[in-house]
Protein backbone atom coordinates (compact mmCIF):
# COMPACT_ATOMS: atom_id res chain seq x y z
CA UNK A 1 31.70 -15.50 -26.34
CA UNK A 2 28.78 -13.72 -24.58
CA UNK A 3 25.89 -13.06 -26.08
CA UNK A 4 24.98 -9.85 -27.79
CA UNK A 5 23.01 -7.85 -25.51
CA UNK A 6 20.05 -6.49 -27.05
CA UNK A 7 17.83 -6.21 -24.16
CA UNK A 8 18.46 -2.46 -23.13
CA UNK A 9 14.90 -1.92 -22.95
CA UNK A 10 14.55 -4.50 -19.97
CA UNK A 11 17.37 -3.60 -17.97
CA UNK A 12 20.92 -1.76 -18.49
CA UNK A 13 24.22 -2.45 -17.45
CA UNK A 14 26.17 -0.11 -14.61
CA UNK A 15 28.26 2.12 -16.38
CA UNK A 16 31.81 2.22 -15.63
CA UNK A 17 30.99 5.45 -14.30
CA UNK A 18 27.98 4.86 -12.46
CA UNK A 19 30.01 2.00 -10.46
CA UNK A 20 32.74 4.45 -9.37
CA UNK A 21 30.88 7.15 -8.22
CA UNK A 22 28.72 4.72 -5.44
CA UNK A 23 32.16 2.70 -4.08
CA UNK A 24 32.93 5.24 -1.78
CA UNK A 25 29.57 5.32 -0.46
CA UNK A 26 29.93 1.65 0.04
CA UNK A 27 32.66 1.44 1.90
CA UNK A 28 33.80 4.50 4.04
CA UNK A 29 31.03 6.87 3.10
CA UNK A 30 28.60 4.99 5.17
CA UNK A 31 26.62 7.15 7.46
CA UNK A 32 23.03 7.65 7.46
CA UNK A 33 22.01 10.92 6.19
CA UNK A 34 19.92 11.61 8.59
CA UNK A 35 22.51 11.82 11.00
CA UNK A 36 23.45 15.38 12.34
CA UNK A 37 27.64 13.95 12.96
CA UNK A 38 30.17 14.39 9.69
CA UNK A 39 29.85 10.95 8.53
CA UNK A 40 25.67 11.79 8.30
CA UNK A 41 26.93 15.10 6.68
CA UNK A 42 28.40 13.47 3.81
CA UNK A 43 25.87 11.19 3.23
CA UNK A 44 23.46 13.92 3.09
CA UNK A 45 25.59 16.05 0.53
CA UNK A 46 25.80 13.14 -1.71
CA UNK A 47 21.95 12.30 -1.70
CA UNK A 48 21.55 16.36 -1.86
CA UNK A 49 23.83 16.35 -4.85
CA UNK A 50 21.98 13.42 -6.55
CA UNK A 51 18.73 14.94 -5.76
CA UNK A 52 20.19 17.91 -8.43
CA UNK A 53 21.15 15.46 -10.99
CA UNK A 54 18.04 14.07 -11.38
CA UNK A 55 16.35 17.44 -11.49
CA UNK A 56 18.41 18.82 -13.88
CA UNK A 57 17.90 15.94 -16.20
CA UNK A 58 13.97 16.61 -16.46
CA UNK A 59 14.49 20.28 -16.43
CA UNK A 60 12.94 20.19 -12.79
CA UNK A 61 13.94 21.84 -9.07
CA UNK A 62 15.63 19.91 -6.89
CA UNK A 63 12.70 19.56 -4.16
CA UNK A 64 10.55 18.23 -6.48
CA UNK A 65 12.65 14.77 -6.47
CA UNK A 66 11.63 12.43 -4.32
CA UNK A 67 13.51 9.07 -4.30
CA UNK A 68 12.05 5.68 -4.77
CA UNK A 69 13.06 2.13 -4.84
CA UNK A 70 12.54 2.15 -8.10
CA UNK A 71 10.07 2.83 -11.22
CA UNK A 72 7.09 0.84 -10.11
CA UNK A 73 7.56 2.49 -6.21
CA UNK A 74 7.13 6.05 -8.13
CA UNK A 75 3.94 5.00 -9.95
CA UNK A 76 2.72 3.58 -7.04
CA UNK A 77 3.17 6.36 -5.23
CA UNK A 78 1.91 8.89 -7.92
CA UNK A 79 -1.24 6.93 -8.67
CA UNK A 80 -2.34 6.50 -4.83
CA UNK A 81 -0.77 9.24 -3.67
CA UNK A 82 -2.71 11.19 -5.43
CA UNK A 83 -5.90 9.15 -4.92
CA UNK A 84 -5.87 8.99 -0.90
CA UNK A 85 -4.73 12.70 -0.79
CA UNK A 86 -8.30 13.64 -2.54
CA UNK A 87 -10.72 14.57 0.22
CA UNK A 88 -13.96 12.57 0.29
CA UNK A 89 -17.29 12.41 1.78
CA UNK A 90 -17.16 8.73 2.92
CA UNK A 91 -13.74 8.42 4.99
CA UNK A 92 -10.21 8.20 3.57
CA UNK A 93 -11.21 4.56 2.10
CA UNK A 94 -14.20 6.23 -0.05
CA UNK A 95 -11.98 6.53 -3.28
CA UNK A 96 -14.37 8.15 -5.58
CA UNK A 97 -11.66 9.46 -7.82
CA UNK A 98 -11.61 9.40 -11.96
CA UNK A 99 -8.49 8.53 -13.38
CA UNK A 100 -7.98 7.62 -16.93
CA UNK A 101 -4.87 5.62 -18.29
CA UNK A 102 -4.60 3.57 -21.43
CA UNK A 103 -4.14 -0.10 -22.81
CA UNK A 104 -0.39 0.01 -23.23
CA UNK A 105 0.91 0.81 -19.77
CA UNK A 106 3.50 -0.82 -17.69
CA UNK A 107 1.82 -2.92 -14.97
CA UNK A 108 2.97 -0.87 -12.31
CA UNK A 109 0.35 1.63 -13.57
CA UNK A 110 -2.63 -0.72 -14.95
CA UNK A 111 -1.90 -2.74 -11.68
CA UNK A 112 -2.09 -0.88 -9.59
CA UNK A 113 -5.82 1.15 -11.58
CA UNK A 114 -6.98 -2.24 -10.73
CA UNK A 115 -6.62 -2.21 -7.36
CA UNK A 116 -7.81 1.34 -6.87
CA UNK A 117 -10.60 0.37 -8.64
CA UNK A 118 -11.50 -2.28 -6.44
CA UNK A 119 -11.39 0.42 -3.80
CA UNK A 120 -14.73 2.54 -5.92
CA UNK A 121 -12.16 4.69 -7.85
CA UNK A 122 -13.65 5.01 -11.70
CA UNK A 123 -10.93 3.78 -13.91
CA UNK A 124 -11.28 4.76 -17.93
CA UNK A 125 -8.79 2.69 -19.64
CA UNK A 126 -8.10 4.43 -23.37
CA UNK A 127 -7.80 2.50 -26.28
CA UNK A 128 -4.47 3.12 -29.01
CA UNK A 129 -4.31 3.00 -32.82
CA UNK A 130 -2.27 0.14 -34.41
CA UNK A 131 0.95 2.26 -34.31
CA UNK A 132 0.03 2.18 -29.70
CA UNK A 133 -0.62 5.61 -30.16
CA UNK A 134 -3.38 7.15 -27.47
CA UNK A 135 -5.60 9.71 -29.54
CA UNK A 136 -5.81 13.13 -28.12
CA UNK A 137 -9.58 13.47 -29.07
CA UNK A 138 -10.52 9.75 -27.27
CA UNK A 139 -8.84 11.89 -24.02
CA UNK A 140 -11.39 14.82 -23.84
CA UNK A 141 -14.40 12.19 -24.68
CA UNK A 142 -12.98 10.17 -21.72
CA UNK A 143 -12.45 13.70 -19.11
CA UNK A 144 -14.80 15.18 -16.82
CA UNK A 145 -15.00 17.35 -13.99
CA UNK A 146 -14.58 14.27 -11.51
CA UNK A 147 -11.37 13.26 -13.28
CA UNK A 148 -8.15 13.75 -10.84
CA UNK A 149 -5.52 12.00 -12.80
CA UNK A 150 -4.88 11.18 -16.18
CA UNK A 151 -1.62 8.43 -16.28
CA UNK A 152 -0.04 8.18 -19.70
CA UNK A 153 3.27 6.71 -20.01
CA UNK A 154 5.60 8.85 -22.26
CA UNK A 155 7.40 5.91 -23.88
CA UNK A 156 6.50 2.54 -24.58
CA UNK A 157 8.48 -0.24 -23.23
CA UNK A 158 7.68 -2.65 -25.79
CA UNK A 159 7.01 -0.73 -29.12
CA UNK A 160 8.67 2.56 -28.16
CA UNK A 161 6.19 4.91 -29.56
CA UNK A 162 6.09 8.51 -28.28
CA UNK A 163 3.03 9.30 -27.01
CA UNK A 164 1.77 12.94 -27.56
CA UNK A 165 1.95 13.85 -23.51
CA UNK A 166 2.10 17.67 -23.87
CA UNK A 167 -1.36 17.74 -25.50
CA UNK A 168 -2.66 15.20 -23.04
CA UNK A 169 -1.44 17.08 -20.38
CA UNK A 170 -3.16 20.40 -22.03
CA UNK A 171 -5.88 18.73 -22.06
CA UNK A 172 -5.38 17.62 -18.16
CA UNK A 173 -5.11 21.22 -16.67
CA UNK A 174 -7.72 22.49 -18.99
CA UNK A 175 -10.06 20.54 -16.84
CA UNK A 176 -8.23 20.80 -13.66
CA UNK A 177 -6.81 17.05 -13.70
CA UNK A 178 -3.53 16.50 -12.60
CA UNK A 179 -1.41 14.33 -15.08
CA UNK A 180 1.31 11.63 -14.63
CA UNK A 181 3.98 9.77 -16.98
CA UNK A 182 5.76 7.09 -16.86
CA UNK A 183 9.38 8.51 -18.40
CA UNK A 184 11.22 5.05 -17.55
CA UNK A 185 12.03 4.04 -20.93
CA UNK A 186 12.15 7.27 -22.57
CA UNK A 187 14.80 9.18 -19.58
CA UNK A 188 18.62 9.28 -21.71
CA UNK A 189 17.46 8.46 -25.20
CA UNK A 190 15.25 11.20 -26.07
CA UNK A 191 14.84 14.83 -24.21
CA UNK A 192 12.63 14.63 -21.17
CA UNK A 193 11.40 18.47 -19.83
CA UNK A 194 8.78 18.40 -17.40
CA UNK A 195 8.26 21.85 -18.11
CA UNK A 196 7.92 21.07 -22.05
CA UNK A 197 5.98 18.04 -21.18
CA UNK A 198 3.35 19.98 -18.40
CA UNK A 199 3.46 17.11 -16.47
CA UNK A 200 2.76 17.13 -12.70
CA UNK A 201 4.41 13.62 -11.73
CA UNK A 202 7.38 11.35 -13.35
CA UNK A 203 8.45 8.22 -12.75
CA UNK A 204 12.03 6.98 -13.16
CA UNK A 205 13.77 3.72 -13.27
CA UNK A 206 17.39 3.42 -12.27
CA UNK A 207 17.76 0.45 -13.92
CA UNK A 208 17.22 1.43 -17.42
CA UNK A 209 19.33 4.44 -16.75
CA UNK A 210 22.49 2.20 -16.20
CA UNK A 211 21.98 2.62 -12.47
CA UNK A 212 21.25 0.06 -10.61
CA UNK A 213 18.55 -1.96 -9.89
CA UNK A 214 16.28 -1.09 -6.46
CA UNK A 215 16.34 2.99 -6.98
CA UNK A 216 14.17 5.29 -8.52
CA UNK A 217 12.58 8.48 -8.46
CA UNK A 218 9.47 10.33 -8.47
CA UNK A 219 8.94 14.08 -9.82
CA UNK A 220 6.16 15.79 -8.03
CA UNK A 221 5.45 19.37 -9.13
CA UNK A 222 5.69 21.91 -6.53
CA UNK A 223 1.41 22.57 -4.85
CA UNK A 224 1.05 18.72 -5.68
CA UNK A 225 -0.19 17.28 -2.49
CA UNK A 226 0.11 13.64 -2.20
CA UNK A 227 0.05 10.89 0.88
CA UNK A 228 2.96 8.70 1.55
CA UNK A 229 2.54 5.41 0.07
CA UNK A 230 5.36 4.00 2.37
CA UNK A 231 4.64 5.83 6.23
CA UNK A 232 7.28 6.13 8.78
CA UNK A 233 9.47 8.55 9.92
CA UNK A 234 10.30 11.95 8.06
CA UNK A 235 12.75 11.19 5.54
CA UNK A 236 12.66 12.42 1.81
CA UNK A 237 10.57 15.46 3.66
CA UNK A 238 8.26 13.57 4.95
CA UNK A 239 7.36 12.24 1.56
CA UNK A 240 8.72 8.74 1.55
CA UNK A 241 9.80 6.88 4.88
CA UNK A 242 12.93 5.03 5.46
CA UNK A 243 16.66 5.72 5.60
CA UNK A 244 17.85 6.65 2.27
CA UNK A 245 19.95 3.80 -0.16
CA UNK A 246 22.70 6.68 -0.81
CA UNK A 247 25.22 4.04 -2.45
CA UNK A 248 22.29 3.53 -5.09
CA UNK A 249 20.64 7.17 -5.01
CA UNK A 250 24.42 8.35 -5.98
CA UNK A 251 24.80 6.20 -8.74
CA UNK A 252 21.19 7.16 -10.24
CA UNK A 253 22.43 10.79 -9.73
CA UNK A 254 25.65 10.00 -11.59
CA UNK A 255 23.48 7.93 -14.18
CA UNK A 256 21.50 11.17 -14.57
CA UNK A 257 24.33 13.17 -15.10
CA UNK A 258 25.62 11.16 -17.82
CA UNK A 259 22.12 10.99 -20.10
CA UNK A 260 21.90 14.63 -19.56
CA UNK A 261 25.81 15.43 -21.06
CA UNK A 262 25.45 13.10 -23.23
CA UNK A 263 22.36 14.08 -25.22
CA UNK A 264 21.25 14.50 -28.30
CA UNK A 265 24.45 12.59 -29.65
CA UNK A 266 23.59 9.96 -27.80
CA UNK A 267 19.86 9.54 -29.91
CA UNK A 268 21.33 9.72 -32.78
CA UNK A 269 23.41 7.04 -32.20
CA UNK A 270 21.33 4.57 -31.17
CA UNK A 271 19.16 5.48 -34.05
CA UNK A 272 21.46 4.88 -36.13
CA UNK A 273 21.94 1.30 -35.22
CA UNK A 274 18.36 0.16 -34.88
CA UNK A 275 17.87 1.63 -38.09
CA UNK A 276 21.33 -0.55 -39.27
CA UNK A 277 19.58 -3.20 -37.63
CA UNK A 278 16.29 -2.92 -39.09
CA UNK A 279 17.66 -2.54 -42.82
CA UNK A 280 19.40 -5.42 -42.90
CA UNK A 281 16.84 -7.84 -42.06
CA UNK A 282 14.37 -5.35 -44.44
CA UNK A 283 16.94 -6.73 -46.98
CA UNK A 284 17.41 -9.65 -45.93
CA UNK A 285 14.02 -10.79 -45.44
CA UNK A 286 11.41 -8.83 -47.33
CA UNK A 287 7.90 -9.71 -46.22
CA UNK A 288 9.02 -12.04 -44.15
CA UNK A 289 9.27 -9.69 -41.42
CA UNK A 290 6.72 -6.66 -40.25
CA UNK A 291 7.34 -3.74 -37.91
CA UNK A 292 5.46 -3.35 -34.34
CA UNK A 293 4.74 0.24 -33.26
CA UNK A 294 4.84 3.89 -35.03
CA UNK A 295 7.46 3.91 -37.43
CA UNK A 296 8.82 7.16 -36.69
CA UNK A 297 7.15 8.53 -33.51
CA UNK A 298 9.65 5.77 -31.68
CA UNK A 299 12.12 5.89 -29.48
CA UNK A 300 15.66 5.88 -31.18
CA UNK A 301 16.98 2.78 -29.76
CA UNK A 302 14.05 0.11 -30.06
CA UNK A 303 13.56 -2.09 -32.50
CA UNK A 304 9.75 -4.64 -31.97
CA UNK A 305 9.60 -6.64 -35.37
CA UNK A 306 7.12 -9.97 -36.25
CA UNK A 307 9.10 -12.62 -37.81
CA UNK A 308 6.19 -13.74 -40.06
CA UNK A 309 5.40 -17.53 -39.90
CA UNK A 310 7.56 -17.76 -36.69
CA UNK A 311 7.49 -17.97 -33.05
CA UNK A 312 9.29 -15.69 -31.41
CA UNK A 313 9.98 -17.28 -28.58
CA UNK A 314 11.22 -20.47 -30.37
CA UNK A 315 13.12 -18.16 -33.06
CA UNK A 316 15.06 -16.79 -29.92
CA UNK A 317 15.88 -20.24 -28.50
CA UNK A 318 17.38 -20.75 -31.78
CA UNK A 319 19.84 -18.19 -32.09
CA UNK A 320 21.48 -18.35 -28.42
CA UNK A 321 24.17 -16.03 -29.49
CA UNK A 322 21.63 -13.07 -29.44
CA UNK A 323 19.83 -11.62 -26.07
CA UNK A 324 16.30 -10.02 -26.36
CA UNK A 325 12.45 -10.37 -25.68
CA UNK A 326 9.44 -11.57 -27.37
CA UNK A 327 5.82 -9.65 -28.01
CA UNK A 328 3.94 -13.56 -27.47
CA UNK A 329 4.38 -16.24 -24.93
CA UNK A 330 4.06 -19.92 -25.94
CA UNK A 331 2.45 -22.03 -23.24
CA UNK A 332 1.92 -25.85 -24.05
CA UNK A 333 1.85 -24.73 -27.70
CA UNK A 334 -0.41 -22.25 -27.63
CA UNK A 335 1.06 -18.98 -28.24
CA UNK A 336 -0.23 -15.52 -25.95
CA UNK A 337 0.04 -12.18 -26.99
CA UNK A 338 1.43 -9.62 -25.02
CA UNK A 339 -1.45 -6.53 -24.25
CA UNK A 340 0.43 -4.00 -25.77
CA UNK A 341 0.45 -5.90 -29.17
CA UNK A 342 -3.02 -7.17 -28.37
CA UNK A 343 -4.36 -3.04 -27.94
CA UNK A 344 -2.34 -2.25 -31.01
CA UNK A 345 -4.85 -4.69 -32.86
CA UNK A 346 -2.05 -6.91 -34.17
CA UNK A 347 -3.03 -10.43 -35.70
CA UNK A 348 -2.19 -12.95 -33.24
CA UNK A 349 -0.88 -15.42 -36.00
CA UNK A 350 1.73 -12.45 -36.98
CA UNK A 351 2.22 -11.36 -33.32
CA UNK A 352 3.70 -14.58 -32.32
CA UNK A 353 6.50 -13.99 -33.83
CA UNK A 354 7.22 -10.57 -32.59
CA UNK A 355 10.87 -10.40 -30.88
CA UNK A 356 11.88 -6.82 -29.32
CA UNK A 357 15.87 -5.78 -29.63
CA UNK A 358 17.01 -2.57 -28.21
CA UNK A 359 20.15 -1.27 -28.31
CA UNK A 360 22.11 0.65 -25.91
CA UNK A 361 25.51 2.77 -24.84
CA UNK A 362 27.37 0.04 -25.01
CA UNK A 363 26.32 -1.65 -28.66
CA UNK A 364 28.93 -1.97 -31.35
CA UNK A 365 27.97 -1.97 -34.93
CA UNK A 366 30.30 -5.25 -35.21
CA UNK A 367 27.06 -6.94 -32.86
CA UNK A 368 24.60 -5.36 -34.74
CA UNK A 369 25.44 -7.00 -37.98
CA UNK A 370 26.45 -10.50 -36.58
CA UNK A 371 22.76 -10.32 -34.52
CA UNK A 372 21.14 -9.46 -38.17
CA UNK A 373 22.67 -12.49 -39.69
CA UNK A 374 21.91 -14.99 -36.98
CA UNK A 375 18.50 -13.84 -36.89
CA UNK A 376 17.79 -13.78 -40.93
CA UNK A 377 19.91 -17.14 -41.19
CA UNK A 378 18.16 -19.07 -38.23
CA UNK A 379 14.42 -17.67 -39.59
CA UNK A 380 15.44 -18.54 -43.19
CA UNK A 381 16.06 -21.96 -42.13
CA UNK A 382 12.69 -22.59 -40.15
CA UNK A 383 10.51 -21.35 -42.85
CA UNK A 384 12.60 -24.02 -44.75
CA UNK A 385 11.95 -26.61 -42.62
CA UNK A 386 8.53 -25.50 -42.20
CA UNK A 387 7.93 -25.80 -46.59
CA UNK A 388 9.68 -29.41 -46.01
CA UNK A 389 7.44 -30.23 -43.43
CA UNK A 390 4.20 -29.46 -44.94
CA UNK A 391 5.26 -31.20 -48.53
CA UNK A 392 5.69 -34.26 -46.95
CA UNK A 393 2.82 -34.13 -43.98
């Protein structure tokens, strides 16, 4: 039997759907959309049509979608976009930009701060409470008038907590900063508006949209000017270089398309079995177990617990039947915490144990409650063998 999947947080399988709609485009559908001939013709009304999906997902216009190869291409290309597209005194290389971001980003945005930074940009990294949660207040201590981009991501990947982005973004504007979120983990569990968001740039991930892999999208408000991160010749309007992946940019349409009809029912669903999941370990295990991130500013489907006294790596290894992530990494026996735990202020001797599961379309409630009792037997059985040990040690 395969193992339970409860990993939806680091990738998500095709759907069914998804894999239909891009077939044709992979085998007779295969002209380049640049192309002025009918086989370029229906390449372009696919990518055109896909281009609307997305939009109408995020509540925004069509030609505000640029497509990506995936997540980390769009925050790429939203952070130095933005960045090389401020004029400067000192050439295009004199970065003097402000942008302020926080401790609990995906790498694709504190990444790629660092390397701006190494190029003179000023880089104010924000700290979060112990539920990852970036304060409001710490965001108009941090802006000034030099600040051109504030990068917040909307959901986190690890914890799930909602960060409070329309404020932020208030906040932004009031001082003539442009703001940016990362919506990749957040895009067909919870509503995502733009408009109800007042952000100026969006990233999305196909891949945790039950697209595939390799294609993803940027939203870039209409007035926001940025440069090409990837130069060439004038595809994507000129925004983004290189012949469009239309077998892949029609299945994130169709991927779109499917979060958007399927909302809100689809939240509640998957709250309803992390919170299933969550109570019976509660029951099962008391104390014995301690939950990572806000416990009800969260995303619906994610689940980040500490299995007190345990590793969670090891923990995992134990239970093969069940498929998820860690918060720690154990290296030679010595066990790391991941930065988003570490900025949350979490102790690093209950950290270690910290195991994320996140479910997904496609999780039955049957899984949910044979994951619950592999996990409380299997942790129930090393803090056993733990007592054991240390009696006779």
């Amino acid at each position: 039997m395969a193992p339970i999947y409860l990993d939806y947080n680091a990738t998500t399988p095709l759907d069914p759907a998804v894999v239909e709609s891009m077939t044709p485009y992979l085998r007779e559908h295969f002209g380049n959309p640049s192309s002025t001939h009918e086989y370029g013709r229906m390449a372009h009304q696919a990518v055109e049509k896909a281009r609307t999906q997305v939009a109408e997902l995020i509540g925004a216009q069509p030609d505000e979608i640029v497509f990506t190869g995936g997540g980390t291409e769009a925050s790429n290309h939203a952070l130095k976009g933005v960045v090389f597209a401020k004029p400067t005194d000192g050439g295009p290389w004199a970065c003097d930009a402000h942008i302020i971001t926080s401790a609990v980003e995906h790498p694709a945005t504190l990444q790629t701060c660092d390397f701006l930074k190494r190029l003179g940009c000023k880089i104010t990294v924000l700290h979060v409470d112990r539920y990852g949660l970036v304060n409001p207040g710490d965001v108009t201590k941090a802006i000034d008038r030099k600040t051109t981009l504030l990068s917040i991501m909307h959901a986190n990947n690890e914890v799930g907590t909602i960060q409070p982005i329309k404020e932020i973004a208030a906040i932004a504007h009031e001082h003539g900063a442009l703001i940016h979120t990362d919506a990749a983990q957040s895009l067909g569990k919870i509503p995502v508006d733009i408009n109800e968001l007042g952000v100026d740039l969006l990233s999305v991930a196909g891949h945790k949209l039950y697209a595939p892999k390799g294609v993803g999208a940027l939203y870039i408000r209409r007035g926001v000017k940025l440069e090409p991160l990837i130069h060439g010749a004038g595809h994507e309007s000129g925004r983004r270089a290189g012949t469009e992946n239309v077998p892949y940019v029609v299945g994130l349409g169709m991927a779109c398309r499917i979060a958007r009809e399927s909302l809100p029912q689809a939240s509640e669903r998957l709250r309803a079995l992390r919170d299933r999941l969550w109570n019976h370990l509660q029951t099962g295990l008391g104390d014995q177990i301690i939950l990572n991130g806000h416990p009800e500013r969260r995303l619906p489907n994610t689940l980040n617990v500490n299995f007190v006294g345990h590793s969670g790596a090891e923990l995992l290894q134990k239970v093969p039947e069940i498929a998820a992530s860690t918060g720690s990494a154990c290296h030679e026996g010595h066990v790391t915490l991941s930065p988003v735990l570490d900025a949350m202020g979490v102790s690093p001797d209950i950290g270690r144990g910290a195991v994320r599961l996140s479910v997904g379309r496609f999780t039955t409630e049957e899984e949910i409650d044979r994951a619950a009792q592999a996990l409380m037997v299997q942790a129930k059985r090393v803090s056993v063998g733990q007592r054991l040990k240390s009696w006779f040690s």
